[in-house]
Protein backbone atom coordinates (compact mmCIF):
# COMPACT_ATOMS: atom_id res chain seq x y z
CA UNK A 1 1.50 9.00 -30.72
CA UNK A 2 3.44 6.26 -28.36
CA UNK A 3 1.90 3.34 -27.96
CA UNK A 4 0.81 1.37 -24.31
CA UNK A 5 3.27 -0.85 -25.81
CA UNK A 6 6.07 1.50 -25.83
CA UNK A 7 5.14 2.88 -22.69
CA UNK A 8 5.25 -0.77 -20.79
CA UNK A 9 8.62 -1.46 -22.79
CA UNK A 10 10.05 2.17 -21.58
CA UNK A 11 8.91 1.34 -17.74
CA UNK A 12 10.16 -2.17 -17.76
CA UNK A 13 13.21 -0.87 -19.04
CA UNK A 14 13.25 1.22 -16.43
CA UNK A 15 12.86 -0.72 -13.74
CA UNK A 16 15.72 -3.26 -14.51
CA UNK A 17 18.31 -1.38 -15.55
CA UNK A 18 18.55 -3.40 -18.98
CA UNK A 19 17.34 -4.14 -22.31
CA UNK A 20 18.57 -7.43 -21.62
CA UNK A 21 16.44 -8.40 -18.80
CA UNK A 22 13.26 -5.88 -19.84
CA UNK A 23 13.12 -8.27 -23.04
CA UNK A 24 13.38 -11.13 -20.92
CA UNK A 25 10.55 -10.33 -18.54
CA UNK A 26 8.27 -8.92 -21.55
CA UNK A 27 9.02 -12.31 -23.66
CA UNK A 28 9.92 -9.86 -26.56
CA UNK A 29 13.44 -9.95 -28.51
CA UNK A 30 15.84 -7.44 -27.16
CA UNK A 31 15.76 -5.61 -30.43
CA UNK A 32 12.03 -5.06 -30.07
CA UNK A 33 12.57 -3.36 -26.95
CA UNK A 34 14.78 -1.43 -28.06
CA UNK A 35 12.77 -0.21 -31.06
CA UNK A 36 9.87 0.33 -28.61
CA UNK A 37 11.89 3.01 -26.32
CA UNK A 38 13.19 4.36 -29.49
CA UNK A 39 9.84 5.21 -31.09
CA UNK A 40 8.46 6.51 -27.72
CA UNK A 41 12.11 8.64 -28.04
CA UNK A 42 10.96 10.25 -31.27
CA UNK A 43 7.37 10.51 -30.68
CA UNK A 44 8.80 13.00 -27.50
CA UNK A 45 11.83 14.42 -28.93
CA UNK A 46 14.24 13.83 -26.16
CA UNK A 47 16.59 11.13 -25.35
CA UNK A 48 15.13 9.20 -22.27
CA UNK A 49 17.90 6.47 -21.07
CA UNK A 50 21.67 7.30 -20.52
CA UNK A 51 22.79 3.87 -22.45
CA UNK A 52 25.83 2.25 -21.70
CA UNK A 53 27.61 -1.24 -21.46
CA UNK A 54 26.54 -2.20 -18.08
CA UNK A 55 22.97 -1.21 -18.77
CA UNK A 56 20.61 1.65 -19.18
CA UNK A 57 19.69 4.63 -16.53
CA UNK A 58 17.19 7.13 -16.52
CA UNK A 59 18.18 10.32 -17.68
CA UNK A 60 16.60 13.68 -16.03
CA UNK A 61 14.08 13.82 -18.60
CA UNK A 62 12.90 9.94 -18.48
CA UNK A 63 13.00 10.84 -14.44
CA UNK A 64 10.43 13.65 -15.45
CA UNK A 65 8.65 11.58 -17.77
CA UNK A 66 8.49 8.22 -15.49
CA UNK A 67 5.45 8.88 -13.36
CA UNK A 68 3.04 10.46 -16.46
CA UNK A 69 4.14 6.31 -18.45
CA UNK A 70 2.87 4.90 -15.27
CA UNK A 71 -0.42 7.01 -14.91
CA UNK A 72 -1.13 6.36 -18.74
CA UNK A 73 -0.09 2.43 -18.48
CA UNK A 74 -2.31 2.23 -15.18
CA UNK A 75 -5.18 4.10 -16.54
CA UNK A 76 -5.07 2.07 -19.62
CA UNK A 77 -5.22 -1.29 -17.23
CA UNK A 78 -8.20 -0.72 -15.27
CA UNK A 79 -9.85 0.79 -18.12
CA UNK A 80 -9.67 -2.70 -19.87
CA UNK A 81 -10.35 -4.30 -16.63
CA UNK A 82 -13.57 -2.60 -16.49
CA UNK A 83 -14.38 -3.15 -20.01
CA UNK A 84 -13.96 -6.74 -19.58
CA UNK A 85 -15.84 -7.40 -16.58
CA UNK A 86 -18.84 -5.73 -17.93
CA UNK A 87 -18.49 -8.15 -21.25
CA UNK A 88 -18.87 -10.93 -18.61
CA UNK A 89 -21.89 -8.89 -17.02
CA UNK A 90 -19.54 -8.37 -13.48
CA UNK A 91 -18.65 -5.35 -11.67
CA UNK A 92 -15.27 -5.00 -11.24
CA UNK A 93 -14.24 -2.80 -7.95
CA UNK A 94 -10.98 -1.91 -7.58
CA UNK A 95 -10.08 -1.66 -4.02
CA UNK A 96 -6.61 -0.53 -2.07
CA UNK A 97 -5.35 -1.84 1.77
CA UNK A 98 -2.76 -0.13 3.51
CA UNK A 99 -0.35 -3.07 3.68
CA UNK A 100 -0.26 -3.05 7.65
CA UNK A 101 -4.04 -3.52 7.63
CA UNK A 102 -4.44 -6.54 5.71
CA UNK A 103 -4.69 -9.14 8.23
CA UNK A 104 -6.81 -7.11 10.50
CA UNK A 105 -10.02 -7.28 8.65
CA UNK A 106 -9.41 -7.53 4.93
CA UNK A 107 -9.19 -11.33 4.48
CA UNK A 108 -12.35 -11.78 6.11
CA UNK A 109 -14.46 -8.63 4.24
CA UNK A 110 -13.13 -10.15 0.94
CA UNK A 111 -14.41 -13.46 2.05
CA UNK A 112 -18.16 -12.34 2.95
CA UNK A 113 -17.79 -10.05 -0.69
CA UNK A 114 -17.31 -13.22 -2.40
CA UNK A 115 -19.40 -15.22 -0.77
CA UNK A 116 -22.61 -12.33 -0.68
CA UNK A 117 -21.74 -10.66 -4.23
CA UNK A 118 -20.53 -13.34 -6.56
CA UNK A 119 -21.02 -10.75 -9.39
CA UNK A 120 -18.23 -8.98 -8.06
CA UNK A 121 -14.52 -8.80 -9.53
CA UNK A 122 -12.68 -7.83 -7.08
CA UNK A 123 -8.88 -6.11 -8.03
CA UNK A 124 -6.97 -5.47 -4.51
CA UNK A 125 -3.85 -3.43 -4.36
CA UNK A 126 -1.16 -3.38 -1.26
CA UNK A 127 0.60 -0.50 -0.83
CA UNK A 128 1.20 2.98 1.61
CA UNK A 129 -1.03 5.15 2.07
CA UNK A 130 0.12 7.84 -0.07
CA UNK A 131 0.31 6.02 -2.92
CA UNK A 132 -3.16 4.98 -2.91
CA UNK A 133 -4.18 8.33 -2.09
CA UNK A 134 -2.57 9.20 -5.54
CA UNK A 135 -4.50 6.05 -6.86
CA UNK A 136 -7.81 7.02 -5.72
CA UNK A 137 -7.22 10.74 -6.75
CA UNK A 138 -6.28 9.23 -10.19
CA UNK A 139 -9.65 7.22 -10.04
CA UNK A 140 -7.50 3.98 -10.67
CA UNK A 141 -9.05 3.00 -7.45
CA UNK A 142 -13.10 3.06 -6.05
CA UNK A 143 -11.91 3.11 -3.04
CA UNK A 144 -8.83 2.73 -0.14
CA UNK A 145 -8.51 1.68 3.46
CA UNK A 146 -5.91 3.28 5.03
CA UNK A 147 -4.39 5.33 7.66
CA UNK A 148 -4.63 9.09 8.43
CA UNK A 149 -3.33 10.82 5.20
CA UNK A 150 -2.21 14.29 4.25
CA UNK A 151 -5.05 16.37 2.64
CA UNK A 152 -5.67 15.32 -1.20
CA UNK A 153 -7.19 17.39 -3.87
CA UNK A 154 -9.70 14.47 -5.58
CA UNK A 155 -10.30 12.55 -2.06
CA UNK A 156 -13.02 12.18 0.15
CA UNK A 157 -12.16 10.74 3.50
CA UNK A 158 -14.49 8.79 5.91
CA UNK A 159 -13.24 8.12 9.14
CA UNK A 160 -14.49 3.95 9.88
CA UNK A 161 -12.79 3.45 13.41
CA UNK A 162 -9.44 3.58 15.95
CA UNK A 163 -7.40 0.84 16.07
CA UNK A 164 -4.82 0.93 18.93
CA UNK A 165 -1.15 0.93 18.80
CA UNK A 166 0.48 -1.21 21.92
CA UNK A 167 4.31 -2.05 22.86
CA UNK A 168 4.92 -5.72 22.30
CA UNK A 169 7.79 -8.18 23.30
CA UNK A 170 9.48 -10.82 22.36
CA UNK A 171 9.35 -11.09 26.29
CA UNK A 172 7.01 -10.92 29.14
CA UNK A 173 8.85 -7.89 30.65
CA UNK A 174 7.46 -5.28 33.05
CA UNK A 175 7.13 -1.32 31.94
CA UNK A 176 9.87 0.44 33.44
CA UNK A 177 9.32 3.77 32.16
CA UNK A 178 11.86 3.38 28.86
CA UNK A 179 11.69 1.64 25.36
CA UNK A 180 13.47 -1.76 25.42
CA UNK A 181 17.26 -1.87 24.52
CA UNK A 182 16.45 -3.61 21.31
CA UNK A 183 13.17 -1.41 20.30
CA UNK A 184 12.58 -1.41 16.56
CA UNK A 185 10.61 2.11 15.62
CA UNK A 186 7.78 1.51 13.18
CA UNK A 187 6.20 4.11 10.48
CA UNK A 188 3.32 4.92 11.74
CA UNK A 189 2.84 8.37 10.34
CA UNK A 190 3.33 11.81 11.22
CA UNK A 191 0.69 11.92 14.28
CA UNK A 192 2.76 8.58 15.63
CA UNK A 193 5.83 10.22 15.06
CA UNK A 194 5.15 13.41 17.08
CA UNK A 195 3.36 11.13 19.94
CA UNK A 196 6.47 9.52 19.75
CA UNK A 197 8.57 11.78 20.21
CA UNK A 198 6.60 13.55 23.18
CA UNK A 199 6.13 10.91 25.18
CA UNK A 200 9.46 9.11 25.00
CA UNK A 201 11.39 11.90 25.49
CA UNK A 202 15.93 11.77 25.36
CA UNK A 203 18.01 10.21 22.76
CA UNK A 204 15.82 6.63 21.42
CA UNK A 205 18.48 5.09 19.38
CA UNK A 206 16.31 2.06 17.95
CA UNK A 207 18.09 -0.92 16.79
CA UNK A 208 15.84 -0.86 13.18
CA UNK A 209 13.65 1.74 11.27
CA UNK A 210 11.12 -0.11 9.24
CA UNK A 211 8.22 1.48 7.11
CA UNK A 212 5.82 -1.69 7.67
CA UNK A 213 5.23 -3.58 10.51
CA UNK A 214 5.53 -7.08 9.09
CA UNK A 215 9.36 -6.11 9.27
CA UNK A 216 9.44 -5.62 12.85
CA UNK A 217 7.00 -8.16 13.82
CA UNK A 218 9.40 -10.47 11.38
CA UNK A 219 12.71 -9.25 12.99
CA UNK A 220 10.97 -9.95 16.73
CA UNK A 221 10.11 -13.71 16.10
CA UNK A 222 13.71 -14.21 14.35
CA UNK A 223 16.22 -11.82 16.80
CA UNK A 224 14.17 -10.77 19.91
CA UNK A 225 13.15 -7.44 20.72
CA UNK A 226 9.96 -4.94 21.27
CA UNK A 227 8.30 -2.45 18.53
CA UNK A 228 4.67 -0.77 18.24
CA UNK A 229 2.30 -3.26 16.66
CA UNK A 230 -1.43 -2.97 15.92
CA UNK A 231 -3.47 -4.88 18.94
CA UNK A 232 -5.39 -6.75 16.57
CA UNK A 233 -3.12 -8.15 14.60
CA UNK A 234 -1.30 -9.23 17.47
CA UNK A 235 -3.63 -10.73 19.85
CA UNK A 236 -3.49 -14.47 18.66
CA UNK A 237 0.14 -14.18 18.96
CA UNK A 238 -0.19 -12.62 22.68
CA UNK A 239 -2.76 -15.22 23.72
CA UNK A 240 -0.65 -18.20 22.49
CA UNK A 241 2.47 -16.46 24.57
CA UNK A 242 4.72 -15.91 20.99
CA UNK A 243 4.36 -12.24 21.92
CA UNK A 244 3.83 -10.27 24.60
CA UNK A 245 2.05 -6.67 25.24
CA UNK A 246 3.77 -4.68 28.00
CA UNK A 247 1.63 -3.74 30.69
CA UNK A 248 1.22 0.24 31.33
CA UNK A 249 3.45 1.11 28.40
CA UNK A 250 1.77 4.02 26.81
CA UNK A 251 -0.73 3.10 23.62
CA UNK A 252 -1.33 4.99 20.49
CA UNK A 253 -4.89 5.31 18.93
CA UNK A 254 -4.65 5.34 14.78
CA UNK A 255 -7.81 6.22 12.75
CA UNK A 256 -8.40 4.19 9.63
CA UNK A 257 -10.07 5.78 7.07
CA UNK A 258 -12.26 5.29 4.02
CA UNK A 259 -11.15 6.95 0.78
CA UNK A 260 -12.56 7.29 -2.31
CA UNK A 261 -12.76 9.92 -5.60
CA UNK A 262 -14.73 12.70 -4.41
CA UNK A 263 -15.86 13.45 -8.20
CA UNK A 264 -17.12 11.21 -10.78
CA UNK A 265 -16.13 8.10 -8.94
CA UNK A 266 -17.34 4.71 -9.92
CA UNK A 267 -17.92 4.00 -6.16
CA UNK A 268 -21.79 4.38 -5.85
CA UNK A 269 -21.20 0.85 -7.47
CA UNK A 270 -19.91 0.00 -3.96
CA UNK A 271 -21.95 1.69 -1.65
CA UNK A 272 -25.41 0.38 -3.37
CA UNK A 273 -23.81 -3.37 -2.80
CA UNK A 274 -23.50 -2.31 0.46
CA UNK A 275 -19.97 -3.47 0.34
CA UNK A 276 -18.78 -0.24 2.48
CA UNK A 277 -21.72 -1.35 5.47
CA UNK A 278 -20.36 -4.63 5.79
CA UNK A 279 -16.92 -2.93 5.85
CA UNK A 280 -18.19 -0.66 8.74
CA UNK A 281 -19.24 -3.71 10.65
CA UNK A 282 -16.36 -5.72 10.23
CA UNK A 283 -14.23 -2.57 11.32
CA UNK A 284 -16.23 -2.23 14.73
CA UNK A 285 -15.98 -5.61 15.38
CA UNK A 286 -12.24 -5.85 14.80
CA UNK A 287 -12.42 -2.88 17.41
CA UNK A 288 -14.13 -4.81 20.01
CA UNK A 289 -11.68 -7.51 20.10
């Protein structure tokens, strides 16, 4: 039977490329690691790395093998997180942002948790929303804020409120009917990405294609230019004139949802704080802004 040891060895190992560096990074002795992979080798029966002088690669059947190591390393994480908050009487909740809606409301809810629930151990994970979909299905996560996803065996959905999508400069320029010259297209999902393509009709030709809007909004401040950005997160920057929204340019509505295990979940933990109320209300009010 591999160990979690073997496992972390095998994923670190495949991550950088090298023995060398996996060693490094795990403060272990090259040889260790290389011991590790080869037990976890044995225990499966297959050859996992294509080994050679400039490093190690994944071979088709560590590429099979690479996402069941990091469901067993992750499961084996939280399960010890959980063990050890309880030892220190606290309830650990493990929670997941979509990365583009940190700064619109999850600094503040994690400030009032804190402050209200000092019990609480709070683990927070950044990421897209697929993946923490996947997460929540997995029940590595109580629950996930994040954007319309595709339909997931394991999830229930709540839908907490519309945020709104609107065209922002690096400019104060007029709408003149077309996207800016330098227009950067953000991710926002498949529903964005039809919207998109209906209402802005003819060849688009943006200057950058970014899956997360800190990219574009970074790009804008450093090089000029216009992109889709999330009203709230951008309304300091428009009031202080770093930014500007473009009047009568056409605005996208996003839902934000809640999601959580839909069977045998840990978060009626959460909802008996009343964590996910206070998350309702800070959602609304973000709206009203």
């Amino acid at each position: 039977m591999p160990r979690i040891s073997h496992l972390k060895s095998f994923l670190e190992a495949a991550t950088c490329g090298s023995f060398v560096e996996a060693s490094s990074n795990l403060n272990l002795s090259e040889s260790a690691v290389s011991a590790r992979i080869k037990a976890l080798e044995g225990a499966i029966g297959q050859r996992l790395f294509h080994r050679s002088k400039h490093g190690v690669e994944l071979n088709e059947k560590g590429r099979a093998f690479l996402p069941f190591a990091e469901t067993a390393v992750g499961a084996w994480q939280q399960g010890k997180a959980v063990v050890d908050a309880a030892a220190r009487e606290r309830v650990r909740v493990a929670i997941g942002i979509q990365q583009d809606l940190w700064e619109v409301f999850a600094a503040e809810w994690f400030a009032a948790l804190k402050q209200n629930r000092p019990e609480i151990q709070l683990g927070v994970s950044c990421d897209y929303t697929d993946i923490l979909c996947h997460r929540v299905a997995q029940k590595f996560l109580d629950i996930a804020v994040i954007f319309k996803p595709k339909r997931m065996r394991g999830v229930a959905l709540e839908r907490l409120t519309t945020l709104s999508l609107v065209l922002v400069s690096d400019r104060n320029v007029e709408w003149s009917g077309n996207l800016p010259a330098n227009y950067f297209y953000v991710d926002w999902g498949d529903d964005f990405a039809v919207w998109h393509d209906e209402v802005f009709s003819g060849p688009q030709n943006p200057s950058l294609n970014v899956s997360v809007s800190g990219m574009a909004l970074s790009a804008i401040k450093k090089n000029g230019g216009a992109a889709y950005l999330l009203e709230n997160s951008v309304s300091l920057l428009a009031q202080t004139d770093q930014l500007f929204i473009v009047d009568q340019a056409p605005r996208f509505d996003i839902d934000v949802f809640l999601a959580r295990p839909d069977t045998g979940s840990r978060s009626g933990i959460v909802e008996t704080l009343g964590e996910i109320n206070l998350l309702r209300d800070l959602m609304n009010r973000n709206r009203e802004r």
